[in-house]
Protein backbone atom coordinates (compact mmCIF):
# COMPACT_ATOMS: atom_id res chain seq x y z
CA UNK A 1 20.99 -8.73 71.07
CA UNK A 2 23.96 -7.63 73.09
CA UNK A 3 24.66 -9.52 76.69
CA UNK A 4 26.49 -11.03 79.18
CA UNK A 5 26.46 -14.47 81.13
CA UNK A 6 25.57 -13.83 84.13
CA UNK A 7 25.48 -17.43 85.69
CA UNK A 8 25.37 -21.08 85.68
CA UNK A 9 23.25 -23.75 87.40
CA UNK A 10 24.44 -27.06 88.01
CA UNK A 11 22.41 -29.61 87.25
CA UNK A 12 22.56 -33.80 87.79
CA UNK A 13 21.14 -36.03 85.41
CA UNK A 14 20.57 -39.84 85.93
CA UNK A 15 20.54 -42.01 82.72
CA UNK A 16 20.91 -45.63 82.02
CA UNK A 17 23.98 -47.01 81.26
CA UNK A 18 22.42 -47.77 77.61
CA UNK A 19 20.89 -44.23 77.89
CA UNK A 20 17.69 -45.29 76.53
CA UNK A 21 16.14 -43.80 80.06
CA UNK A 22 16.47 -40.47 81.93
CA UNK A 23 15.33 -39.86 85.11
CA UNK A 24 13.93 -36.93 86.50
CA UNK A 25 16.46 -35.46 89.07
CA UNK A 26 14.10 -35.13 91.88
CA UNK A 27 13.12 -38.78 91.40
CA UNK A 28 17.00 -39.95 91.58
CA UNK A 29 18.38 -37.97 93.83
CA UNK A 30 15.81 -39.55 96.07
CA UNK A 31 17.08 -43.45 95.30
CA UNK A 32 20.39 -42.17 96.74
CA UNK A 33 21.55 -42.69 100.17
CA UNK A 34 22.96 -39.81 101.99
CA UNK A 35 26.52 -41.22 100.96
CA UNK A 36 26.16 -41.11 97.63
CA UNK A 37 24.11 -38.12 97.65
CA UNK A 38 27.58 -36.17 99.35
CA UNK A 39 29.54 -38.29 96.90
CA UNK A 40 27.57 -36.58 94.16
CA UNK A 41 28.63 -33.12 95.84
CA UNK A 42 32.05 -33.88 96.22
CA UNK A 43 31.93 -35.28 92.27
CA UNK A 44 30.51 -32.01 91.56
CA UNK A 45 32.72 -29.81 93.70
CA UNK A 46 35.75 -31.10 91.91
CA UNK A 47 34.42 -30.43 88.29
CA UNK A 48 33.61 -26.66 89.65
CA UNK A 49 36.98 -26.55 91.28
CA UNK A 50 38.82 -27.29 87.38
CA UNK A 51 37.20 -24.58 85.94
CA UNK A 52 36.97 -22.65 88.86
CA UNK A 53 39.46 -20.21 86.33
CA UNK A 54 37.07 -19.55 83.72
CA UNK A 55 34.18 -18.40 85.87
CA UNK A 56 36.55 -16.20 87.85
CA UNK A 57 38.22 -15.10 84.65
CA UNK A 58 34.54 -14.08 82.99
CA UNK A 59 32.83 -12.58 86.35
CA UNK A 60 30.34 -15.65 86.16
CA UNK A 61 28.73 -17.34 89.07
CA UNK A 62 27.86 -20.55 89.88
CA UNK A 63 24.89 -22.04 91.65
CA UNK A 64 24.65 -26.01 93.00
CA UNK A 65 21.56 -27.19 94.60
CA UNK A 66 22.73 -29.33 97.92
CA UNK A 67 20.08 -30.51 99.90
CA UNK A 68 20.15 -29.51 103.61
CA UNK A 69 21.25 -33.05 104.95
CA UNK A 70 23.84 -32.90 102.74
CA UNK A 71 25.04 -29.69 103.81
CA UNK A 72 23.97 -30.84 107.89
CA UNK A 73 26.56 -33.77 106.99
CA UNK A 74 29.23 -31.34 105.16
CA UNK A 75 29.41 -28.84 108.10
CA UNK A 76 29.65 -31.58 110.86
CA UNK A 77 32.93 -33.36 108.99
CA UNK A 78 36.18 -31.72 109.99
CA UNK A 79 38.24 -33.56 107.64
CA UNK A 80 35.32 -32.05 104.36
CA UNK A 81 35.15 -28.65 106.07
């Protein structure tokens, strides 16, 4: 089999700090506020932003779910815009 990566997806896992639990990301995404869900973002905007290199250098893209509040907040801060 002959191929090329095509993309990525970002995903967000919550453990415990013992990491005998994981929790669904739809479930703790939810037991965040709105400021830690943007600090999340930004958290995961500057990982993408270090290796921002490689995908351009290999023609991948990269996909991040934000949820629209997020992205309501995002757009409405000069200083994050």
């Amino acid at each position: 089999m002959e191929g090329k990566l095509f993309a990525v997806e970002m995903l967000s896992y919550f453990n415990s700090i013992d990491d005998d639990l994981t929790m669904l990301v739809g479930i703790g995404i939810s037991l965040l506020s709105l400021e830690q869900r943007i600090e999340l973002f930004n958290e995961q905007f500057i990982l993408v932003h270090r290796y921002a290199a490689w995908f351009s250098k290999h023609d991948v893209l990269l996909t991040i779910n934000i949820e629209e509040a997020v992205v309501e907040s995002i757009l409405s801060d000069q200083q994050m815009c």
